[in-house]
PDB file of N, CA and C in Angstrom:
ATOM      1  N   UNK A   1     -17.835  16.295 -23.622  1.00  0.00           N
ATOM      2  CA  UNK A   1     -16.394  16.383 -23.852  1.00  0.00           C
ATOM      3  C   UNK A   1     -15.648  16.541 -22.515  1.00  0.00           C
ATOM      4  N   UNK A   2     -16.401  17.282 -21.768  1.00  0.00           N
ATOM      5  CA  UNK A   2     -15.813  17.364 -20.262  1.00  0.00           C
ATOM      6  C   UNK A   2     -15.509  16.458 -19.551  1.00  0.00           C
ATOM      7  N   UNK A   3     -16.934  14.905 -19.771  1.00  0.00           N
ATOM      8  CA  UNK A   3     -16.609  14.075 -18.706  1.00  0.00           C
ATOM      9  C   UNK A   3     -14.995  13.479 -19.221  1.00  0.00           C
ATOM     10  N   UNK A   4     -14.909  13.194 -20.868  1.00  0.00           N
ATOM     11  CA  UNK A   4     -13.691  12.687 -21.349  1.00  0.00           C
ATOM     12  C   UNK A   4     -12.603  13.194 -21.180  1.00  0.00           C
ATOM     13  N   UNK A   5     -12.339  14.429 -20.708  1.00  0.00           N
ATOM     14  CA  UNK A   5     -11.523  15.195 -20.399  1.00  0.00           C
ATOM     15  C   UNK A   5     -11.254  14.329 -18.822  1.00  0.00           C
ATOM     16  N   UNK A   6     -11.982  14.089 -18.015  1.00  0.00           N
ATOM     17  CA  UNK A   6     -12.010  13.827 -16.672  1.00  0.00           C
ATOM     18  C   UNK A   6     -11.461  12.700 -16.836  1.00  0.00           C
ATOM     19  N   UNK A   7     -12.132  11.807 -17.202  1.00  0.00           N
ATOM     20  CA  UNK A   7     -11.511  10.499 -17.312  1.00  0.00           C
ATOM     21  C   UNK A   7     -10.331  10.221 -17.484  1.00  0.00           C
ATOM     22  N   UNK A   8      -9.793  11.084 -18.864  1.00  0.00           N
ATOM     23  CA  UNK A   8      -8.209  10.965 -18.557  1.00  0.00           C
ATOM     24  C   UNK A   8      -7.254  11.437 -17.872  1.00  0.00           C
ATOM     25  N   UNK A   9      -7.667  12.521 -17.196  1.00  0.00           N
ATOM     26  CA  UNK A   9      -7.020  12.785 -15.937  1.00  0.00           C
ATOM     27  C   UNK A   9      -7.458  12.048 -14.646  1.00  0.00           C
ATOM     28  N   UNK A  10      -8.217  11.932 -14.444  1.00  0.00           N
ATOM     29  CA  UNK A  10      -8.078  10.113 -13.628  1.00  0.00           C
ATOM     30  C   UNK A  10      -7.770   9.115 -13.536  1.00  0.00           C
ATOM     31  N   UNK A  11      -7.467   8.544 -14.746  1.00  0.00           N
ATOM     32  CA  UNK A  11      -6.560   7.681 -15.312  1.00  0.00           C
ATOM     33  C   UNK A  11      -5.386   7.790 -15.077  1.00  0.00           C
ATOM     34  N   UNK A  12      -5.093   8.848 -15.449  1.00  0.00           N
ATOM     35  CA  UNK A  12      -3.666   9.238 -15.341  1.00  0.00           C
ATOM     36  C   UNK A  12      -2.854   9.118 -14.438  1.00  0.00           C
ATOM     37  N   UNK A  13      -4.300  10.081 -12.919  1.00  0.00           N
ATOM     38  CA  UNK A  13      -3.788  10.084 -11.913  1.00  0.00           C
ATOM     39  C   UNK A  13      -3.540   8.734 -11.164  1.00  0.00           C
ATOM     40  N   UNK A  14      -4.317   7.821 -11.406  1.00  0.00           N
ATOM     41  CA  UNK A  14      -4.385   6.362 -11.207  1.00  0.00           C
ATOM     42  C   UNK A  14      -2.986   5.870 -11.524  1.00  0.00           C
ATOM     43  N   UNK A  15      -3.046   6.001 -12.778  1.00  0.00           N
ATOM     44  CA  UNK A  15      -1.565   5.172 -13.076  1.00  0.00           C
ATOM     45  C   UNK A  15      -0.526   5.824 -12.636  1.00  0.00           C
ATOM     46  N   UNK A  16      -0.259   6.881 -12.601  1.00  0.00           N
ATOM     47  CA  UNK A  16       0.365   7.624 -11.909  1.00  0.00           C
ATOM     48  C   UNK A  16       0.863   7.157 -10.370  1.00  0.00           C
ATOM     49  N   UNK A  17       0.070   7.025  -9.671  1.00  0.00           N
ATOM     50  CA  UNK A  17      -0.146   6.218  -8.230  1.00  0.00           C
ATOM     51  C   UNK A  17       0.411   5.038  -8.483  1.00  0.00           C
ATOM     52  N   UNK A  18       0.160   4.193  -9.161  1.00  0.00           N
ATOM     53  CA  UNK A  18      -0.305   2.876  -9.081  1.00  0.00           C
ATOM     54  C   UNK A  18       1.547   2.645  -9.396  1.00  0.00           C
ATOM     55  N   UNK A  19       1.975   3.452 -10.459  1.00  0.00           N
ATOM     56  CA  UNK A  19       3.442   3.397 -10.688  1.00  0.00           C
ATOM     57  C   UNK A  19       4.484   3.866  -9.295  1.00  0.00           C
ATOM     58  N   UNK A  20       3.940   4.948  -8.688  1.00  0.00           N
ATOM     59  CA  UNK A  20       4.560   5.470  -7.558  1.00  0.00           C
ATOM     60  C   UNK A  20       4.520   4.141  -6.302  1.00  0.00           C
ATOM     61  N   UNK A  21       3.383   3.537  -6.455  1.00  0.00           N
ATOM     62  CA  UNK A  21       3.472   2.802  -5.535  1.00  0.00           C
ATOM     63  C   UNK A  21       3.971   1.349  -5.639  1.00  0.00           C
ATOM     64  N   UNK A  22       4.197   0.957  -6.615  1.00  0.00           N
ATOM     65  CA  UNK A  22       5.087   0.109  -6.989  1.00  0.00           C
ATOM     66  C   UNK A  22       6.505  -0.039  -6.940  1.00  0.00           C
ATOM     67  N   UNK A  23       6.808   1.778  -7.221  1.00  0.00           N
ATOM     68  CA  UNK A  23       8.013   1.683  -7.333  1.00  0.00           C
ATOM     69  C   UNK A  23       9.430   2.552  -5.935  1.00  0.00           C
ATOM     70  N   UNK A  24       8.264   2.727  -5.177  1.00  0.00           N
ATOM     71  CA  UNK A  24       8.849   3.381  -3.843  1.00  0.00           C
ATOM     72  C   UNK A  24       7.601   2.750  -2.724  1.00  0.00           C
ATOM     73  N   UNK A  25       6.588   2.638  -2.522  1.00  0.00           N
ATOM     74  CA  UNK A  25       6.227   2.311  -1.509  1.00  0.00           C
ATOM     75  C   UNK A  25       6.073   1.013  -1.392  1.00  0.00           C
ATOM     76  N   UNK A  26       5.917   0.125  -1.752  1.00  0.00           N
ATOM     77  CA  UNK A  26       5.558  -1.685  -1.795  1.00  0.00           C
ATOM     78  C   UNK A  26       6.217  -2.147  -0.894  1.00  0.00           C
ATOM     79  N   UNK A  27       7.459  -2.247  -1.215  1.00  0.00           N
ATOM     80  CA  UNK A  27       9.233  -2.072  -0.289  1.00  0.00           C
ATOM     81  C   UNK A  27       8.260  -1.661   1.140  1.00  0.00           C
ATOM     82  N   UNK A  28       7.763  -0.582   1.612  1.00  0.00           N
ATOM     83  CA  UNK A  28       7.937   0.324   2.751  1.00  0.00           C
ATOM     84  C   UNK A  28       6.645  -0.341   3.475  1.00  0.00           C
ATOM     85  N   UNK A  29       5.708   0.207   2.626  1.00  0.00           N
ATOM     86  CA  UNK A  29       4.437  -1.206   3.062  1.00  0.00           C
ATOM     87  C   UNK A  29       4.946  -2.525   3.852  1.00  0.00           C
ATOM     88  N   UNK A  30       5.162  -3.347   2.851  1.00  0.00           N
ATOM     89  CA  UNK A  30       5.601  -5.008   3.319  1.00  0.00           C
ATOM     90  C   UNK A  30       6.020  -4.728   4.158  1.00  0.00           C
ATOM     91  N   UNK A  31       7.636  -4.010   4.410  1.00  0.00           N
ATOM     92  CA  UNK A  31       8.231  -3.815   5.598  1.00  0.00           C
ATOM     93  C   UNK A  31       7.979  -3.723   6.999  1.00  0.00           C
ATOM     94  N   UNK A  32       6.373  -2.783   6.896  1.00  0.00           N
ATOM     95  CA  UNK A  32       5.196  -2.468   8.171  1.00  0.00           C
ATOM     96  C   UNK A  32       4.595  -3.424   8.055  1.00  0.00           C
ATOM     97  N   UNK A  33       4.059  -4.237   7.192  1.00  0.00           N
ATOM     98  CA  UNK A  33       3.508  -5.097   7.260  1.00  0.00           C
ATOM     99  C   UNK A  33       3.806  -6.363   8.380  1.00  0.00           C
ATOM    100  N   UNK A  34       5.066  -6.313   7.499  1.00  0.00           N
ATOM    101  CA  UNK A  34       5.509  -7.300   8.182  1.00  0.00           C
ATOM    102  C   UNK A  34       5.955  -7.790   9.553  1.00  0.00           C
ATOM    103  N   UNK A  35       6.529  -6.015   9.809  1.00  0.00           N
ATOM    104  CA  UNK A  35       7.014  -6.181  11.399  1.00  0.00           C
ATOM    105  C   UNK A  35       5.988  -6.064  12.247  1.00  0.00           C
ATOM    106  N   UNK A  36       4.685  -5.374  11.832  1.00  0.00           N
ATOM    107  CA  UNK A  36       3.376  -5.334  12.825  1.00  0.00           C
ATOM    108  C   UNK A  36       3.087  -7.137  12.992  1.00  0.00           C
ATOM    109  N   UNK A  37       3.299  -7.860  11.914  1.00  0.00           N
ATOM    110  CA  UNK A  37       2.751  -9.426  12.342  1.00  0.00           C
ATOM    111  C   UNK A  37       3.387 -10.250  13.161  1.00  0.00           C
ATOM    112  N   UNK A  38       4.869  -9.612  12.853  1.00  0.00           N
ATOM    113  CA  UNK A  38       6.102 -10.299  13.792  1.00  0.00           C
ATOM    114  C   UNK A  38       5.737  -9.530  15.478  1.00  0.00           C
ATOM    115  N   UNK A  39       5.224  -8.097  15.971  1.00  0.00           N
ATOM    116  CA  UNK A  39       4.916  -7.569  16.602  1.00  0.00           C
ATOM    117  C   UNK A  39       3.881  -8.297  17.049  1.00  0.00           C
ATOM    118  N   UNK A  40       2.781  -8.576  16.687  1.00  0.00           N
ATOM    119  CA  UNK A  40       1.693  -9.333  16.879  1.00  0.00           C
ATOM    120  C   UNK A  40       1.532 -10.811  17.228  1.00  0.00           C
ATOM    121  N   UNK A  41       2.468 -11.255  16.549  1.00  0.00           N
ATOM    122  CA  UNK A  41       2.703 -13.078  16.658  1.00  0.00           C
ATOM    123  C   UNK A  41       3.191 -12.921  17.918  1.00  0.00           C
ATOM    124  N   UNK A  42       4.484 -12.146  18.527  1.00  0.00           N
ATOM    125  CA  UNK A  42       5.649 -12.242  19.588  1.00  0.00           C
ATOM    126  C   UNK A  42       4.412 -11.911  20.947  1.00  0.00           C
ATOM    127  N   UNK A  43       3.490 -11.110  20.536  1.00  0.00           N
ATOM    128  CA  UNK A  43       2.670 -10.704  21.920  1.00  0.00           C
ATOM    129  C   UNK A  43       2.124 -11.936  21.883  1.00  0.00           C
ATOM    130  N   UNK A  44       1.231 -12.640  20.927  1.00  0.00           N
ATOM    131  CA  UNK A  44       0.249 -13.543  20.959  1.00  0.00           C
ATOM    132  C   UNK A  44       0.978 -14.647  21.730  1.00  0.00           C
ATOM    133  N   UNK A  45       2.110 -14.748  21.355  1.00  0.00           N
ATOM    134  CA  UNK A  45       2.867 -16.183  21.794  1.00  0.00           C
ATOM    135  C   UNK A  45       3.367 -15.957  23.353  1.00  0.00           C
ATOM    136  N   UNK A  46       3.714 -14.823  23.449  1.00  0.00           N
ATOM    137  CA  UNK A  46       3.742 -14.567  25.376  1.00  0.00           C
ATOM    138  C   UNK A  46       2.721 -14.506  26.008  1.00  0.00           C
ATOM    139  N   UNK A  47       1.888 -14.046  25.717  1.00  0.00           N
ATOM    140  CA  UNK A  47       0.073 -14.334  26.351  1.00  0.00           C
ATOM    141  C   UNK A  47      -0.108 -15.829  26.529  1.00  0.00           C
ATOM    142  N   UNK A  48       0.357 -16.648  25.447  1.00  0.00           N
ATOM    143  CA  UNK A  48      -0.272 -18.271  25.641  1.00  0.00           C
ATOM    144  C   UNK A  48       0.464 -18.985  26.456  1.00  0.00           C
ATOM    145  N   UNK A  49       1.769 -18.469  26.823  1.00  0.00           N
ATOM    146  CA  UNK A  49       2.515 -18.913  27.812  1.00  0.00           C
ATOM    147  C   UNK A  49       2.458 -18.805  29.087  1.00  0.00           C
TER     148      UNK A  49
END
């Protein structure tokens, strides 16, 4: 009964996350994402020059 007990509080905590991060971090992510590649492309392309 314990492990079932566990499970749904893992679950939970999962979806839990999975909602948080959908709905405030995704946005904030991409954002880093994105400017580290633009950061990365801009060095790569002055090096080849």
């Amino acid at each position: 009964m314990k492990a079932v007990f566990y499970l749904i509080v893992l679950a939970a905590l999962a979806y839990g996350g999975k909602y948080y991060y959908d709905t405030y971090l995704a946005e904030s992510v991409n954002n880093t994402i994105s400017r580290t590649a633009d950061f990365a492309t801009d060095k790569a392309v002055k090096d080849f020059q």
